[in-house]
N, C-alpha and C. Protein backbone atom coordinates (compact mmCIF):
# COMPACT_ATOMS: atom_id res chain seq x y z
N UNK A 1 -11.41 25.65 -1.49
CA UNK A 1 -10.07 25.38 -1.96
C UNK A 1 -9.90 23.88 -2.16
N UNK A 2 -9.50 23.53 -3.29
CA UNK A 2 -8.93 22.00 -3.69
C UNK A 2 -7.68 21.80 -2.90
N UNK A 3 -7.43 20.46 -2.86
CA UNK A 3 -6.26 19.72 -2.29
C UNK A 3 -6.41 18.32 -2.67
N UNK A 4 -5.04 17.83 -2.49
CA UNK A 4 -4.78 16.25 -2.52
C UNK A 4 -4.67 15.87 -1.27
N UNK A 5 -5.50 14.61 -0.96
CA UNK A 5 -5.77 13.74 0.08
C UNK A 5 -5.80 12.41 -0.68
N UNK A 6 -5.42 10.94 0.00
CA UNK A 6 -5.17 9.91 0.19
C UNK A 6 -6.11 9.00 0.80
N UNK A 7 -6.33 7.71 0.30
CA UNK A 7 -7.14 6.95 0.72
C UNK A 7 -6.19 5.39 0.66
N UNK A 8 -6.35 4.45 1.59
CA UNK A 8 -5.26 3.66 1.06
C UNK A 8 -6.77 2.31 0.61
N UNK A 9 -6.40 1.40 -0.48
CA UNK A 9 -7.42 0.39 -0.35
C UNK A 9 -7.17 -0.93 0.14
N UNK A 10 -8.11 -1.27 0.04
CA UNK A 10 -7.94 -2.87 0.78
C UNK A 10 -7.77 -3.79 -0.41
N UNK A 11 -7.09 -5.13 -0.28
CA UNK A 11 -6.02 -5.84 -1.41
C UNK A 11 -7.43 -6.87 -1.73
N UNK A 12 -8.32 -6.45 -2.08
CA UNK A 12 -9.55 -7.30 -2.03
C UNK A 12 -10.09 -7.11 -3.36
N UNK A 13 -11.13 -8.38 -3.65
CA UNK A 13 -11.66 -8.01 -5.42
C UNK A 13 -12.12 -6.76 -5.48
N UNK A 14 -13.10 -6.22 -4.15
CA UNK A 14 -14.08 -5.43 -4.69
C UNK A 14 -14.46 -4.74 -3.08
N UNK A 15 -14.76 -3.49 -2.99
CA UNK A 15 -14.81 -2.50 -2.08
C UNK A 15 -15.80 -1.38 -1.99
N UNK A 16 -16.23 -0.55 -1.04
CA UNK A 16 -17.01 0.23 -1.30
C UNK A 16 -16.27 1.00 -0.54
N UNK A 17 -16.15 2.40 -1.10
CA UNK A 17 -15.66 3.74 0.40
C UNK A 17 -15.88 4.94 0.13
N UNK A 18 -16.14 5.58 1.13
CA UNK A 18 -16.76 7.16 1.00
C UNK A 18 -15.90 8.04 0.66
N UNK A 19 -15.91 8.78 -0.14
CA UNK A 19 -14.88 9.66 -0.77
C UNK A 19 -16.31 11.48 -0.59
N UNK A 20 -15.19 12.13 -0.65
CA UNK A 20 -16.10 13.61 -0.59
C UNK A 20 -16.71 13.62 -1.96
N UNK A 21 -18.15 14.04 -1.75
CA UNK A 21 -19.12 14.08 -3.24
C UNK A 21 -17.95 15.02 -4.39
N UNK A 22 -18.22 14.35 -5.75
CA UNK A 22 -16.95 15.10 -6.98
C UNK A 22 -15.45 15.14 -6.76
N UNK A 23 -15.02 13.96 -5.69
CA UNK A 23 -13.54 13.95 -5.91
C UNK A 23 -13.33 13.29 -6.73
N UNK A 24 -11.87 13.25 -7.46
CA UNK A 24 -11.35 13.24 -8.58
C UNK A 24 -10.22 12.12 -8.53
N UNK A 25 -10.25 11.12 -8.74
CA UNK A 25 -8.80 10.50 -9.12
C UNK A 25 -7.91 10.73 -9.64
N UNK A 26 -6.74 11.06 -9.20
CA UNK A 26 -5.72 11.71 -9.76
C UNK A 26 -4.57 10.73 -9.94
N UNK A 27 -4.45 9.55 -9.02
CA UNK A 27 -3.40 8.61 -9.26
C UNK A 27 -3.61 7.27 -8.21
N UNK A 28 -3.17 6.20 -8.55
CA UNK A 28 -3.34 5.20 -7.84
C UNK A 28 -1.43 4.74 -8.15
N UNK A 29 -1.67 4.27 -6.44
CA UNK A 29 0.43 3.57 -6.11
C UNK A 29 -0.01 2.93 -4.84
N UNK A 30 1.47 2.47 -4.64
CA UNK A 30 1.98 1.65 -4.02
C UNK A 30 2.47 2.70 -2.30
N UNK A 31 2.48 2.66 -1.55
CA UNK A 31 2.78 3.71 -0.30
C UNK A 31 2.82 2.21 0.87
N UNK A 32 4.02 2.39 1.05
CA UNK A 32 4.31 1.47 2.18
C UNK A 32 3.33 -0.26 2.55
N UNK A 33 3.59 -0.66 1.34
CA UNK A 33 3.07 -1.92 0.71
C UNK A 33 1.49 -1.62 0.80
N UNK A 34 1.07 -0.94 0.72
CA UNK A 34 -0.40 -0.46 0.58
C UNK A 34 -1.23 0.16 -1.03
N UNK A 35 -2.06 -0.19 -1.86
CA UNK A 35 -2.74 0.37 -2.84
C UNK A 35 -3.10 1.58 -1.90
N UNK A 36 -2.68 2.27 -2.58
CA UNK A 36 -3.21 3.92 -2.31
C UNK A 36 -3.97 4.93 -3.69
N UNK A 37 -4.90 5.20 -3.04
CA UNK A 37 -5.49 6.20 -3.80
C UNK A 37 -5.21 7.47 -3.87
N UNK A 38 -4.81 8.71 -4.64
CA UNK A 38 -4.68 9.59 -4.36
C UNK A 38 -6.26 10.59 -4.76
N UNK A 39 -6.57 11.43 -4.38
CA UNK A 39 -7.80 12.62 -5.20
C UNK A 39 -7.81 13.71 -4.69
N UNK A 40 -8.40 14.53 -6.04
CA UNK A 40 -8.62 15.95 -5.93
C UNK A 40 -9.90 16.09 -5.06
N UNK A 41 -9.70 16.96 -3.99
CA UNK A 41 -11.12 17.40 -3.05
C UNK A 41 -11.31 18.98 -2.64
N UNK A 42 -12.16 19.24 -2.12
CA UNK A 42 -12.84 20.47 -1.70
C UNK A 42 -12.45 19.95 0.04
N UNK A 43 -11.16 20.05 0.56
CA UNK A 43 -10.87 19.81 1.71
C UNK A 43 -12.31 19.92 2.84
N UNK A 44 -12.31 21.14 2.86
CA UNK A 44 -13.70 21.57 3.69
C UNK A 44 -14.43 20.18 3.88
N UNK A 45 -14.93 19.36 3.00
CA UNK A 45 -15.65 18.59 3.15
C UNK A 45 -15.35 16.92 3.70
N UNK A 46 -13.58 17.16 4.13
CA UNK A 46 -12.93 15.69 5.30
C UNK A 46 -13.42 16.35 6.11
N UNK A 47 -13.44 17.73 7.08
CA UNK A 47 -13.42 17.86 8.39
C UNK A 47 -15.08 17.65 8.63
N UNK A 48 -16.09 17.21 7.75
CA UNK A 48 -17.59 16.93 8.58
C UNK A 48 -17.25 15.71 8.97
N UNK A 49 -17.78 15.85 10.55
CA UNK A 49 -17.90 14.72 10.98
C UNK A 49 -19.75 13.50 10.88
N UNK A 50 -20.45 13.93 9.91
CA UNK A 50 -21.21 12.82 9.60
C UNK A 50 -20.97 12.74 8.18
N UNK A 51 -21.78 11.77 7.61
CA UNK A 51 -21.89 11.41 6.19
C UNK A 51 -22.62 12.93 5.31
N UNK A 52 -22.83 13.86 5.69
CA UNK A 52 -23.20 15.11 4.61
C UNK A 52 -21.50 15.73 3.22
N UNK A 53 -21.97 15.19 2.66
CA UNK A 53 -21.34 15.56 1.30
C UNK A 53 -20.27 14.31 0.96
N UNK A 54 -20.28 13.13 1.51
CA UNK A 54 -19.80 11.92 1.10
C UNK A 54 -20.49 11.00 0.16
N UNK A 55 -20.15 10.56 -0.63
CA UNK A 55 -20.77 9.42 -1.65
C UNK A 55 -20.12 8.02 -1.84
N UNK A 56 -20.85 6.79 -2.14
CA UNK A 56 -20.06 5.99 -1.79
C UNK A 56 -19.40 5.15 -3.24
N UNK A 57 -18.15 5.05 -3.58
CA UNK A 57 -17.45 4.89 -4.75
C UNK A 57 -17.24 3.29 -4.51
N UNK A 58 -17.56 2.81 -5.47
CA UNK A 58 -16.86 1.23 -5.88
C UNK A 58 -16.05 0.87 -6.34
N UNK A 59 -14.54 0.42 -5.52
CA UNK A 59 -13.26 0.01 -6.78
C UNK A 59 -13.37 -1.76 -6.51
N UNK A 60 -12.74 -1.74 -7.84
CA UNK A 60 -12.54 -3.17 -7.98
C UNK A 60 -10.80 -3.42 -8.30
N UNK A 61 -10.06 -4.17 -8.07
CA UNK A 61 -8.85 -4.76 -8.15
C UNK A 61 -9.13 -6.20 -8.41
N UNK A 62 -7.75 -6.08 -9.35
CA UNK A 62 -8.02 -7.31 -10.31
C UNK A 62 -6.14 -7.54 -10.86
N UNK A 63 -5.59 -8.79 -10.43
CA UNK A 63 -4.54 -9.04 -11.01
C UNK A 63 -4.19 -9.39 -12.18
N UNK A 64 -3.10 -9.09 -12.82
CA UNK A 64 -2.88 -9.53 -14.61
C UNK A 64 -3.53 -10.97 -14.74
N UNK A 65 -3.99 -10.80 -16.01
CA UNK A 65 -4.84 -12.08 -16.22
C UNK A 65 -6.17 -12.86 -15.83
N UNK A 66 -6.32 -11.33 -14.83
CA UNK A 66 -8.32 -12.10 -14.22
C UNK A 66 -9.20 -10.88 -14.89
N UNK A 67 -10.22 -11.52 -15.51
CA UNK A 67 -11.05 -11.04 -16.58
C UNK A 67 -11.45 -9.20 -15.44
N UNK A 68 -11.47 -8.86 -16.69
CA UNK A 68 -12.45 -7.59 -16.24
C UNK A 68 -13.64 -6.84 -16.42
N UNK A 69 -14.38 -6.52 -15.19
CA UNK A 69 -16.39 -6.56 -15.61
C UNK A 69 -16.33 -5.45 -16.81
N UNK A 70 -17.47 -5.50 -17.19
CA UNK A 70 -17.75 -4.41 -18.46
C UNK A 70 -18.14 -3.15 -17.05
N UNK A 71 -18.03 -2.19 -18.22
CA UNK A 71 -18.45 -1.04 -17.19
C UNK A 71 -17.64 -0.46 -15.93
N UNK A 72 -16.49 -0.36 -16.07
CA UNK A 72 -15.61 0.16 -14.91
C UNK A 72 -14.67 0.73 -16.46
N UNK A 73 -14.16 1.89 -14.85
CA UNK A 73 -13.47 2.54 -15.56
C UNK A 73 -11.57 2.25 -14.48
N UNK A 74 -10.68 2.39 -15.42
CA UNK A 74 -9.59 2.16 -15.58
C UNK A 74 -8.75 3.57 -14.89
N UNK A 75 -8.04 3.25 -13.44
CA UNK A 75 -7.42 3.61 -12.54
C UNK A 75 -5.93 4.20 -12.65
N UNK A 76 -5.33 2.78 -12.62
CA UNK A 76 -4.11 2.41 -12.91
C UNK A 76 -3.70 1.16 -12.38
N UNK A 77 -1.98 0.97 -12.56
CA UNK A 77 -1.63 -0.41 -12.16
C UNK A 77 -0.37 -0.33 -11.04
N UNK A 78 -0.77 -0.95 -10.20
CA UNK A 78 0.16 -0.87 -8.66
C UNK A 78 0.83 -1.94 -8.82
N UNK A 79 2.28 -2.06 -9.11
CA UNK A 79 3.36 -3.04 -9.06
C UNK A 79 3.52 -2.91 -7.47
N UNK A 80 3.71 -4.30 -7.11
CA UNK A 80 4.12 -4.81 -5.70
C UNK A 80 4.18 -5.85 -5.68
N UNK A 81 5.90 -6.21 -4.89
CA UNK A 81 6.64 -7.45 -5.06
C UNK A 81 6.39 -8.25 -6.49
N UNK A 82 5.72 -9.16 -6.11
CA UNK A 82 5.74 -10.25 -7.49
C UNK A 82 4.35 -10.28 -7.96
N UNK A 83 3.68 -9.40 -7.61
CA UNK A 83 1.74 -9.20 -8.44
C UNK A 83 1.94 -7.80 -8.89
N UNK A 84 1.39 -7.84 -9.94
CA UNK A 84 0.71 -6.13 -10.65
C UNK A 84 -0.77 -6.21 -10.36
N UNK A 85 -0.95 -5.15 -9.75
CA UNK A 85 -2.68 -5.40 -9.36
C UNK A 85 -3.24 -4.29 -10.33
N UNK A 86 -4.51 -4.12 -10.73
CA UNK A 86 -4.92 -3.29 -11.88
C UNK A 86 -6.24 -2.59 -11.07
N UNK A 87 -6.47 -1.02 -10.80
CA UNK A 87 -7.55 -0.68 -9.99
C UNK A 87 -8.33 0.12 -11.10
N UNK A 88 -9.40 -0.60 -10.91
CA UNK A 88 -10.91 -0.07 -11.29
C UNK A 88 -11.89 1.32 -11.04
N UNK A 89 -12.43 1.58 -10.91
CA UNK A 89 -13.96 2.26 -10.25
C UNK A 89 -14.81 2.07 -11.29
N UNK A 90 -16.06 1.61 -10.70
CA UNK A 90 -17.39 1.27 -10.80
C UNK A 90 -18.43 2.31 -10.94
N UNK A 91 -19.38 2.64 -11.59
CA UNK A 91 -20.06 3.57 -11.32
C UNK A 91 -21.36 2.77 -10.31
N UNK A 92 -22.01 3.29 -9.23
CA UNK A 92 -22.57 2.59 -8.17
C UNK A 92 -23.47 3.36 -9.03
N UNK A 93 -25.01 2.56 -8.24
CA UNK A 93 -26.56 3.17 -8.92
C UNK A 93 -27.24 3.64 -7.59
């Protein structure tokens, strides 16, 4: 069974974090001054407790006006206070 689960990110250029293998981005916001991720998952696969069926995803954040790498793909944009931050994902190798 699918569900929506939450990840919040860190206000940093660039990140790495384990998401369940084939989740889905469904929306990126703002949640209690926090970039939050939202995605589609196969629940079953939060409750393992080791790394079996996790993969590790690369976002990048980037404020209006700072260049952006080739090769990422386009998130959305998290207004907060007086910055618009713009979130990425990377395809990792």
């Amino acid at each position: 069974m699918k569900t929506m689960l939450k990840l919040t990110l860190d206000l940093t250029d660039e990140q790495v974090k384990q998401l369940p293998a084939g989740a889905v981005v469904r929306h990126v916001g703002e949640q209690r001054g926090n970039i939050t991720l939202w995605f589609e998952s196969d629940f079953d696969l939060m409750d393992r407790k080791d790394s079996e069926g996790l993969e590790s995803r690369r976002f990048l954040i980037r404020g209006t006006g700072h260049p952006i790498p080739d090769g990422v793909a386009y998130l959305g944009t998290v207004p907060m206070a007086s910055f618009v931050w713009h979130v990425f994902e990377q395809a990792t190798a």
